[in-house]
PDB file of N, CA and C in Angstrom:
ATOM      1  N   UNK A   1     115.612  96.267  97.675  1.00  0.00           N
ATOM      2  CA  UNK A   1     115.006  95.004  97.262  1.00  0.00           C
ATOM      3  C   UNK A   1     113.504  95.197  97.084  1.00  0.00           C
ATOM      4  N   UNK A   2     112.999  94.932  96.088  1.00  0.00           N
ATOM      5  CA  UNK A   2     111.512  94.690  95.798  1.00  0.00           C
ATOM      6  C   UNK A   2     111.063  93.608  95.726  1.00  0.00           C
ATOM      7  N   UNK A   3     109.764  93.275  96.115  1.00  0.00           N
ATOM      8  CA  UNK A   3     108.798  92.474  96.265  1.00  0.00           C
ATOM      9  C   UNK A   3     108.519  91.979  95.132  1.00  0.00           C
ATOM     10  N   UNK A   4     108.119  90.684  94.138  1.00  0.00           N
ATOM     11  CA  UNK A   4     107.913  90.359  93.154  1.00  0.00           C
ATOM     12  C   UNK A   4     106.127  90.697  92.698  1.00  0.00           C
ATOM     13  N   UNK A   5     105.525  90.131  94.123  1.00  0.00           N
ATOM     14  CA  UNK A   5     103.978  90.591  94.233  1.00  0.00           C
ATOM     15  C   UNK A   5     103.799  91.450  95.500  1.00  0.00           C
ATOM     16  N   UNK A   6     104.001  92.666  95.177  1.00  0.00           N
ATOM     17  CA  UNK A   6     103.888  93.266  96.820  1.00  0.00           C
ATOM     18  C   UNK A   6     102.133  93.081  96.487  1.00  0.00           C
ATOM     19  N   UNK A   7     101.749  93.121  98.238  1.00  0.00           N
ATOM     20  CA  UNK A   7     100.287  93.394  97.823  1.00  0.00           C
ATOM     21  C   UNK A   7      99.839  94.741  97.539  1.00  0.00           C
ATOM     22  N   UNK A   8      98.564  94.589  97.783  1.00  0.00           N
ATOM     23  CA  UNK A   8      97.612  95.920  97.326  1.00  0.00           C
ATOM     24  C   UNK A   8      97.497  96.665  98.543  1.00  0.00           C
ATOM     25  N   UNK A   9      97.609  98.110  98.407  1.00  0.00           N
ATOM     26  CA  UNK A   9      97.807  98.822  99.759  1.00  0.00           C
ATOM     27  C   UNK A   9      96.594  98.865 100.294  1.00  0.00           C
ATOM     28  N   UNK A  10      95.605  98.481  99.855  1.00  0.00           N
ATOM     29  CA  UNK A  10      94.240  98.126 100.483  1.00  0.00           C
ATOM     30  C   UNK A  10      94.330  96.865 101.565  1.00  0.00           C
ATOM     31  N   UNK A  11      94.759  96.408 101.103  1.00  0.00           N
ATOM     32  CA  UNK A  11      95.172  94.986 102.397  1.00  0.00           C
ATOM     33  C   UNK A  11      95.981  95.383 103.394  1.00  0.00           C
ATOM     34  N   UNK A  12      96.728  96.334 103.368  1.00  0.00           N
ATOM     35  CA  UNK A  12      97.821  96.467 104.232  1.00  0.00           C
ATOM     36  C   UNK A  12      96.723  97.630 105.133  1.00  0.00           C
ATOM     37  N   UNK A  13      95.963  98.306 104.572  1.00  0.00           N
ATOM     38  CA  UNK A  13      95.007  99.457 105.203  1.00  0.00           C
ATOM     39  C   UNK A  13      93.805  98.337 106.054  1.00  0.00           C
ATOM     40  N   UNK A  14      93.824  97.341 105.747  1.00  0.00           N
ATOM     41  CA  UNK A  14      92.753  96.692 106.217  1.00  0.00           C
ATOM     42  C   UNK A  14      93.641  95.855 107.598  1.00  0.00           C
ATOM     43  N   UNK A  15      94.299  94.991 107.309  1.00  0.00           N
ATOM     44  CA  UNK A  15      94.926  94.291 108.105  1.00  0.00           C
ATOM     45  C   UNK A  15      96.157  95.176 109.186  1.00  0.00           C
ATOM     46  N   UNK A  16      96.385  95.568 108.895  1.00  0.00           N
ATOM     47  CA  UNK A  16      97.620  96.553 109.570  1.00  0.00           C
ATOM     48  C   UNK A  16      97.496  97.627 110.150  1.00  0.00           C
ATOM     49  N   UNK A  17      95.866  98.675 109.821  1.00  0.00           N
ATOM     50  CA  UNK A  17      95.710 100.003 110.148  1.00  0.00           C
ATOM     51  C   UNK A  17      93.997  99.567 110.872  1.00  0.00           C
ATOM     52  N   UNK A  18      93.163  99.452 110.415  1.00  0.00           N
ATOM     53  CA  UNK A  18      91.686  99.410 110.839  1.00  0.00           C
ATOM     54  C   UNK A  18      91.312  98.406 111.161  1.00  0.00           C
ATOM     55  N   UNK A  19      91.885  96.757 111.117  1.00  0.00           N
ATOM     56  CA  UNK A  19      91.180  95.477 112.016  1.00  0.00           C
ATOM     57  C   UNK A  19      91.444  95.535 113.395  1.00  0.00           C
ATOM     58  N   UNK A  20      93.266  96.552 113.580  1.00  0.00           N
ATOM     59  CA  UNK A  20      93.735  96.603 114.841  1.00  0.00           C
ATOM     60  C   UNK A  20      93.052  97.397 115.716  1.00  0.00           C
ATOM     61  N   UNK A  21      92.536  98.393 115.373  1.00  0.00           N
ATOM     62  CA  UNK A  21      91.409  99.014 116.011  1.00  0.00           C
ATOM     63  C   UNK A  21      90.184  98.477 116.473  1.00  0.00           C
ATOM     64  N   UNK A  22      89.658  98.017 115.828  1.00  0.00           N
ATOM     65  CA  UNK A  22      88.757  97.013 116.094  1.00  0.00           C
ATOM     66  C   UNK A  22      87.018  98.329 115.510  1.00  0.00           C
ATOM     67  N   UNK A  23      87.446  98.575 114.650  1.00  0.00           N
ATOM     68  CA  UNK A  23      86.369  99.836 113.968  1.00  0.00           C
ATOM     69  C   UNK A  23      86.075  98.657 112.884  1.00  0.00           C
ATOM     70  N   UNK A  24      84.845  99.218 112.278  1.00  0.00           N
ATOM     71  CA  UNK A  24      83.963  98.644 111.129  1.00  0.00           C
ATOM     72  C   UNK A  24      84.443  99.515 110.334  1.00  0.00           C
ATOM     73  N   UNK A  25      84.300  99.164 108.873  1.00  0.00           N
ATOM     74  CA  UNK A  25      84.475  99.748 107.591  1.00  0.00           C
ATOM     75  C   UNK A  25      84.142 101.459 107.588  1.00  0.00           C
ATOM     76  N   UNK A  26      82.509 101.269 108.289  1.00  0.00           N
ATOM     77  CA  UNK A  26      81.983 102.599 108.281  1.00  0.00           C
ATOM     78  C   UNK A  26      82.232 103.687 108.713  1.00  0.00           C
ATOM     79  N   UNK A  27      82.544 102.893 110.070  1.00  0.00           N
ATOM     80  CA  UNK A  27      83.241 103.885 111.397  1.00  0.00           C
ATOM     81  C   UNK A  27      84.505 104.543 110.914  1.00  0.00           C
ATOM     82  N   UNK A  28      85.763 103.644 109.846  1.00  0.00           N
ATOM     83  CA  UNK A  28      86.663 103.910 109.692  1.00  0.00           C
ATOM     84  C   UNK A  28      86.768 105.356 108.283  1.00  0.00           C
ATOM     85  N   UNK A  29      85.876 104.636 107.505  1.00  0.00           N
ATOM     86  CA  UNK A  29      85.429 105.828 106.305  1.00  0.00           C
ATOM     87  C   UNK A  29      85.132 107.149 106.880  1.00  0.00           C
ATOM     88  N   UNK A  30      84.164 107.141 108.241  1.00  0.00           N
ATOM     89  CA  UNK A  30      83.637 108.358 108.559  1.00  0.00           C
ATOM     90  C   UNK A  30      84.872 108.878 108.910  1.00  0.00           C
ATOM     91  N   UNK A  31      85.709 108.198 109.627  1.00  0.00           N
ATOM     92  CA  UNK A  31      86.844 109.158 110.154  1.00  0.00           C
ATOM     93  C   UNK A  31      87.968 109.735 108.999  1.00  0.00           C
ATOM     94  N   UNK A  32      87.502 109.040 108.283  1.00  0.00           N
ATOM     95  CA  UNK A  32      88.441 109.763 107.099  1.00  0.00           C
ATOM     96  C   UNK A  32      87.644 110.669 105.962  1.00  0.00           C
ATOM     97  N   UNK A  33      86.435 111.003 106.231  1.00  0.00           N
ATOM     98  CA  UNK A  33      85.655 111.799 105.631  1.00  0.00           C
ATOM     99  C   UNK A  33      86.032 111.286 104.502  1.00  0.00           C
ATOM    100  N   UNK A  34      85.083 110.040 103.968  1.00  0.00           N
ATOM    101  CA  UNK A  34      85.087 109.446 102.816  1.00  0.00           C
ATOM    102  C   UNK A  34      83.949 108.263 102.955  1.00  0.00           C
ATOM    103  N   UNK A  35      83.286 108.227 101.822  1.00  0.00           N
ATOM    104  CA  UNK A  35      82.328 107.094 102.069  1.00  0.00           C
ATOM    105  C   UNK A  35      82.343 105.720 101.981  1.00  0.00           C
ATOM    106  N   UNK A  36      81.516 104.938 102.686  1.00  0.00           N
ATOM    107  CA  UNK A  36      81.818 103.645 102.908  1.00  0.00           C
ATOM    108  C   UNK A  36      82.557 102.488 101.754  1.00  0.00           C
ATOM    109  N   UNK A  37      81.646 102.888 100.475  1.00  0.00           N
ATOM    110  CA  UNK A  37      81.685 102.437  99.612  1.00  0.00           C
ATOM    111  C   UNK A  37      83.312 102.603  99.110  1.00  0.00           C
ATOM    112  N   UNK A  38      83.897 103.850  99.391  1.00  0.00           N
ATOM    113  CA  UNK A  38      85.122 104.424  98.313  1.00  0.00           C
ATOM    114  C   UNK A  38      86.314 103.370  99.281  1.00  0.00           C
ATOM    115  N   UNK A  39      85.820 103.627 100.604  1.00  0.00           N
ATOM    116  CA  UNK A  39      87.085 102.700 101.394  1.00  0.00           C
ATOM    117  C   UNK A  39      86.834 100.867 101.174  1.00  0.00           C
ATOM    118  N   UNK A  40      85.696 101.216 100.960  1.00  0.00           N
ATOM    119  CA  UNK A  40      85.392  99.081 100.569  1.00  0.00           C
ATOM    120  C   UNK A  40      86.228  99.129  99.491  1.00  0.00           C
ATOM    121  N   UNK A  41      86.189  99.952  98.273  1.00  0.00           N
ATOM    122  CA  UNK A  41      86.515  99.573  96.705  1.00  0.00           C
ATOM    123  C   UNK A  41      88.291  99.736  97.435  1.00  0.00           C
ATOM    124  N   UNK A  42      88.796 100.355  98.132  1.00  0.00           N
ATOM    125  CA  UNK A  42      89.919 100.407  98.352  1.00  0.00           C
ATOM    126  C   UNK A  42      90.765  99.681  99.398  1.00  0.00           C
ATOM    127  N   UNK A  43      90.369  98.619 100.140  1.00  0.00           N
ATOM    128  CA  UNK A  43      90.115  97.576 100.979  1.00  0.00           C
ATOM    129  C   UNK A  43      90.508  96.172  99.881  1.00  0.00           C
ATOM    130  N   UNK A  44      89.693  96.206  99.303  1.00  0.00           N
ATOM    131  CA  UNK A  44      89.318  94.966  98.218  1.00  0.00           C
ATOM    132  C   UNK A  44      89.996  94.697  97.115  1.00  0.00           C
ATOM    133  N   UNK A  45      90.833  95.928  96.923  1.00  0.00           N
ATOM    134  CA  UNK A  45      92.154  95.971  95.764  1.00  0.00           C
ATOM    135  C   UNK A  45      90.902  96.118  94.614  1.00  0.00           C
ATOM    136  N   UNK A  46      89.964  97.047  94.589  1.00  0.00           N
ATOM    137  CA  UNK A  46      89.205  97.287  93.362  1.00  0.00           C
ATOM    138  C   UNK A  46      89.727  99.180  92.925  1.00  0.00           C
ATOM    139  N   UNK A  47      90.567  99.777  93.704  1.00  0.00           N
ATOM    140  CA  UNK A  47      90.642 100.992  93.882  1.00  0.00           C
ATOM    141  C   UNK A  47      92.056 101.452  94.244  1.00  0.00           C
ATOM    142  N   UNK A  48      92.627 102.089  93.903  1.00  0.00           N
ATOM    143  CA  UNK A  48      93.942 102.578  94.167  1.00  0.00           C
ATOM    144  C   UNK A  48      93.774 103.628  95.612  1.00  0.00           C
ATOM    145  N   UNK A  49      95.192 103.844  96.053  1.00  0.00           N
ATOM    146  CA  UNK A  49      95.372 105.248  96.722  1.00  0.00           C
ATOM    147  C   UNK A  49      95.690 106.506  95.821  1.00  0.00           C
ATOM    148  N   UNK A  50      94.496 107.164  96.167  1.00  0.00           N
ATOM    149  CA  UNK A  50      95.109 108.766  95.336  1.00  0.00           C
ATOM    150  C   UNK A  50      96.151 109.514  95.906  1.00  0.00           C
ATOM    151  N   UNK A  51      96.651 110.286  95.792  1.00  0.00           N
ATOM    152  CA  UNK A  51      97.355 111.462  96.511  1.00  0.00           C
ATOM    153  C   UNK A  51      97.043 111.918  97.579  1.00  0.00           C
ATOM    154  N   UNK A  52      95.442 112.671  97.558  1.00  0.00           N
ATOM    155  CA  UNK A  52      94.625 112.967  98.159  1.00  0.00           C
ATOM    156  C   UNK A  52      94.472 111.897  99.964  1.00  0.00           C
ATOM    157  N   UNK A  53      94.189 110.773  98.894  1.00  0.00           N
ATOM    158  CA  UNK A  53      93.767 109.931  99.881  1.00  0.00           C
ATOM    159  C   UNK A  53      94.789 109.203 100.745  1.00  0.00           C
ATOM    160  N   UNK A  54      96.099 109.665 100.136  1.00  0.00           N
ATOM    161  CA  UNK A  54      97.853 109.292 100.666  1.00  0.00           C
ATOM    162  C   UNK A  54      97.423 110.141 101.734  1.00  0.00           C
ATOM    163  N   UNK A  55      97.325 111.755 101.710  1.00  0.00           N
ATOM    164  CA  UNK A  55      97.334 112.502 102.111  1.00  0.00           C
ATOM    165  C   UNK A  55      96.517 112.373 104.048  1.00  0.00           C
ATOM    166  N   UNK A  56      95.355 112.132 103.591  1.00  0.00           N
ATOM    167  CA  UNK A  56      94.028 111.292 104.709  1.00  0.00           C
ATOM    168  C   UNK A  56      94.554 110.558 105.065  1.00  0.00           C
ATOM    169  N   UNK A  57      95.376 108.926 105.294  1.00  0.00           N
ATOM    170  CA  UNK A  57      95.750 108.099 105.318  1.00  0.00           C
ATOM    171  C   UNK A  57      96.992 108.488 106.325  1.00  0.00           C
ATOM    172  N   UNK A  58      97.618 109.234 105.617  1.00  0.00           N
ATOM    173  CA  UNK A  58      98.783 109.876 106.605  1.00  0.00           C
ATOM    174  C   UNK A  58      98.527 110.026 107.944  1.00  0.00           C
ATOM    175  N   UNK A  59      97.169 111.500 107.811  1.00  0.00           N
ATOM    176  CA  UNK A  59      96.844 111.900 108.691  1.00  0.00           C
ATOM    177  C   UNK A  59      96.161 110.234 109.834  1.00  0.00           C
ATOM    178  N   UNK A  60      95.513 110.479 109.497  1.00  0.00           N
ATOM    179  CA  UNK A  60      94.871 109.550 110.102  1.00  0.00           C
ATOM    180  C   UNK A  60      95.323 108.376 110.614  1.00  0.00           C
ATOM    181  N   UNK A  61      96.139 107.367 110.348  1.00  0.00           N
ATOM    182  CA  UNK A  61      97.359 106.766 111.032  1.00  0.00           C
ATOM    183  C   UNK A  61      98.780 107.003 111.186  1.00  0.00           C
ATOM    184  N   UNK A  62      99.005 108.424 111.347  1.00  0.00           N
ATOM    185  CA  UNK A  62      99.821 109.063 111.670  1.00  0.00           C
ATOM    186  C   UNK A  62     101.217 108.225 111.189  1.00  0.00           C
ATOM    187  N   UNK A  63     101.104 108.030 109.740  1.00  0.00           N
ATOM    188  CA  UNK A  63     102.096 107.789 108.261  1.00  0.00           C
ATOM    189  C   UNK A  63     102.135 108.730 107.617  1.00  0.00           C
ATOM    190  N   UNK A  64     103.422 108.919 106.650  1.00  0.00           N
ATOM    191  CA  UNK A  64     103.393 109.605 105.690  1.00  0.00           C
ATOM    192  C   UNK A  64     102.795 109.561 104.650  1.00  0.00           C
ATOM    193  N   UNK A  65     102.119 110.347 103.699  1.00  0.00           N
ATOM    194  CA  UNK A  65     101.757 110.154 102.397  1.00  0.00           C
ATOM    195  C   UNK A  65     102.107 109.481 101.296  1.00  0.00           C
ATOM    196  N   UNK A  66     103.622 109.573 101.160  1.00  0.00           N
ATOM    197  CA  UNK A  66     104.749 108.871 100.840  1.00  0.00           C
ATOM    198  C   UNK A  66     104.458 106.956 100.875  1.00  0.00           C
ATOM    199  N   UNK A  67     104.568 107.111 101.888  1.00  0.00           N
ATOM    200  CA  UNK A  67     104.063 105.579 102.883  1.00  0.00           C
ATOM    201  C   UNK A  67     103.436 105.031 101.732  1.00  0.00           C
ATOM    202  N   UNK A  68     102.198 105.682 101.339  1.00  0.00           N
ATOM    203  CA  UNK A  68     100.610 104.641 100.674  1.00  0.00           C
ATOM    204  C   UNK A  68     100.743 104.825  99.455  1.00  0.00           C
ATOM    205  N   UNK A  69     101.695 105.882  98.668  1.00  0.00           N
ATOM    206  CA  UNK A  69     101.949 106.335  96.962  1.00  0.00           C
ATOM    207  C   UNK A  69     103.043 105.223  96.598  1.00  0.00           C
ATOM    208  N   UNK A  70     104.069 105.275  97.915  1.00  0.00           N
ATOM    209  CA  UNK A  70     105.185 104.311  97.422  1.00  0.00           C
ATOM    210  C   UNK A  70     104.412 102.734  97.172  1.00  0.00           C
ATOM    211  N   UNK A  71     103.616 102.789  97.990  1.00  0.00           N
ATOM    212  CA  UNK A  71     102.995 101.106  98.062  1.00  0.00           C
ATOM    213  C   UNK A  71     102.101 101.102  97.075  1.00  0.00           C
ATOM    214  N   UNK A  72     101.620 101.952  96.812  1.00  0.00           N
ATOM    215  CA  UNK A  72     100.410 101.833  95.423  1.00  0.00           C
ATOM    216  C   UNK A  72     101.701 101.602  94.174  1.00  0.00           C
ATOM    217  N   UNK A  73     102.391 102.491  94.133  1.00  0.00           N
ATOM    218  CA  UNK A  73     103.441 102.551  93.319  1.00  0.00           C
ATOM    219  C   UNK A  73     104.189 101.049  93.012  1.00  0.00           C
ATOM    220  N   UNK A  74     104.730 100.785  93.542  1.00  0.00           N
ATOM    221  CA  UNK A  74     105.304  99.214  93.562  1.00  0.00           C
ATOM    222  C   UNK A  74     104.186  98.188  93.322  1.00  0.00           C
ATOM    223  N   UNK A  75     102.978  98.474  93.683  1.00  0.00           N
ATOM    224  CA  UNK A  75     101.496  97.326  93.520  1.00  0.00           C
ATOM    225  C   UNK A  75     101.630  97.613  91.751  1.00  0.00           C
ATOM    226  N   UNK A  76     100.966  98.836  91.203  1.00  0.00           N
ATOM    227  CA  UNK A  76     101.054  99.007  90.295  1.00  0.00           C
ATOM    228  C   UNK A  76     102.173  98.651  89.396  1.00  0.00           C
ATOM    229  N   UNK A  77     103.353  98.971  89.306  1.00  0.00           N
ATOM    230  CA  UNK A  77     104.615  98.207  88.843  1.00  0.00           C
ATOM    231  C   UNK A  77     104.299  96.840  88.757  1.00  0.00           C
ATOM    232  N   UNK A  78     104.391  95.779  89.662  1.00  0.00           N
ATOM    233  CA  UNK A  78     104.368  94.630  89.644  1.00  0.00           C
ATOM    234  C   UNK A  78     103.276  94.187  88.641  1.00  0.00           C
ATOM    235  N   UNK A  79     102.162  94.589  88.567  1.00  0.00           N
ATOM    236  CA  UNK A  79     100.980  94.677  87.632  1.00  0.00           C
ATOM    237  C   UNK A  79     101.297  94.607  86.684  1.00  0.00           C
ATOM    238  N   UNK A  80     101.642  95.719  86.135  1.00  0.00           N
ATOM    239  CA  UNK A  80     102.353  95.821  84.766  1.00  0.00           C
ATOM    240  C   UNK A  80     103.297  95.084  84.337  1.00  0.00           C
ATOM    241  N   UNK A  81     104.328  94.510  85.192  1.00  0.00           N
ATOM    242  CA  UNK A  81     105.608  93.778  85.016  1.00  0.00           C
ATOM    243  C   UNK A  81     104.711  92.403  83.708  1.00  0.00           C
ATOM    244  N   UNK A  82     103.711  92.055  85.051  1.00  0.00           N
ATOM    245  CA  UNK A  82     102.874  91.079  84.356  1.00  0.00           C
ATOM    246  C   UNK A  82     102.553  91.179  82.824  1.00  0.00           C
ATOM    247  N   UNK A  83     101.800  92.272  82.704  1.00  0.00           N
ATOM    248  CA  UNK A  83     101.281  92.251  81.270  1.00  0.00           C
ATOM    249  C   UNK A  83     101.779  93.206  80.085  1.00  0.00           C
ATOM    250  N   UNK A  84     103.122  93.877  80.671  1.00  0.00           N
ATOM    251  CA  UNK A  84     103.682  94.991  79.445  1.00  0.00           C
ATOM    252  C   UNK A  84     103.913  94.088  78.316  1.00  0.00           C
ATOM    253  N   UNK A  85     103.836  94.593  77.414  1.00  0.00           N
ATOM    254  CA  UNK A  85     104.888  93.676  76.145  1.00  0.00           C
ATOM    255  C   UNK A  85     105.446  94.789  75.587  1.00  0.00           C
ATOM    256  N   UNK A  86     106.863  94.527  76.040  1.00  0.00           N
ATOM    257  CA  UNK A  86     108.287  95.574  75.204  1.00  0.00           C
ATOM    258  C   UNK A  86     108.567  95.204  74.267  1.00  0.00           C
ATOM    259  N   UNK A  87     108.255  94.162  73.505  1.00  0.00           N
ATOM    260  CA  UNK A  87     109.158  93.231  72.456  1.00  0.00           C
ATOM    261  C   UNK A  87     109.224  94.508  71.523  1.00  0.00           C
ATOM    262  N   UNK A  88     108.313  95.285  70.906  1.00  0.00           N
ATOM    263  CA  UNK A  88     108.853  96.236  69.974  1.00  0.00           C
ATOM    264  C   UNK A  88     109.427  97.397  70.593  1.00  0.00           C
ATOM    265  N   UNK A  89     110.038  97.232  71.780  1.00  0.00           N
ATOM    266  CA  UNK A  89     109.954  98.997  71.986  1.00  0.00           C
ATOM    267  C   UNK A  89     111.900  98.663  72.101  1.00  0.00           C
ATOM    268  N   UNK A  90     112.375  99.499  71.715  1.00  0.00           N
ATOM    269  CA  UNK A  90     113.575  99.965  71.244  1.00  0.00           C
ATOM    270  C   UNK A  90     114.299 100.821  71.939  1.00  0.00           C
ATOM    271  N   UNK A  91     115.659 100.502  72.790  1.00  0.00           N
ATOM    272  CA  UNK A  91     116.423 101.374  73.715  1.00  0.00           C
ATOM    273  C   UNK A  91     117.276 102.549  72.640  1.00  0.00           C
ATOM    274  N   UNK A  92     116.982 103.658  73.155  1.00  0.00           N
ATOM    275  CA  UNK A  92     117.448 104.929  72.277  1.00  0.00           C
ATOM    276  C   UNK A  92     118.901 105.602  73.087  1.00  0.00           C
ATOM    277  N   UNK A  93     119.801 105.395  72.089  1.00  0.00           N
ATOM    278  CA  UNK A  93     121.264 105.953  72.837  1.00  0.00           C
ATOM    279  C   UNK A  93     121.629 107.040  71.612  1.00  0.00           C
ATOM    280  N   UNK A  94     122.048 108.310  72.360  1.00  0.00           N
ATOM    281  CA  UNK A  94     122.758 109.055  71.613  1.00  0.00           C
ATOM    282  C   UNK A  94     123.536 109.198  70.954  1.00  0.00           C
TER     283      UNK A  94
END
């Protein structure tokens, strides 16, 4: 079952992984050897999860990588659901 609007895995990194701690933005960036700014834009749903940063994320709240690609993945989907237009595109059968 999928979510119609899952959120942005930035919210779920904010509310679910780093408020429970009780760390600041900064504190939390440093520990992920990344700068303040890159974890705000990714907090704020201005920024995706990379691979990379699946990767950090893992580590660091001891999740899989998997975990933050699948959730970017489905954010992104839903996005698009919104604004694709298929009307010309054409199912191809052999």
């Amino acid at each position: 079952m999928q979510m119609k609007n899952p959120p942005h895995p930035g919210r779920i990194l904010k509310e679910d992984c780093i408020e429970p701690l009780g760390i600041s933005v900064t504190e939390a960036a440093l520990k992920l050897g990344i700068s303040r700014v890159t974890l705000s834009e990714i907090i704020n749903g201005r920024a995706g999860i990379s691979p990379e940063m699946a990767l950090k994320l893992g580590k660091a709240f001891n999740t899989t990588p998997e975990f933050w690609l699948n959730m970017q993945s489905q954010y992104d989907l839903a996005q698009a659901r919104k604004t694709a237009n298929l009307d010309n595109v054409q199912v191809m059968n052999g």
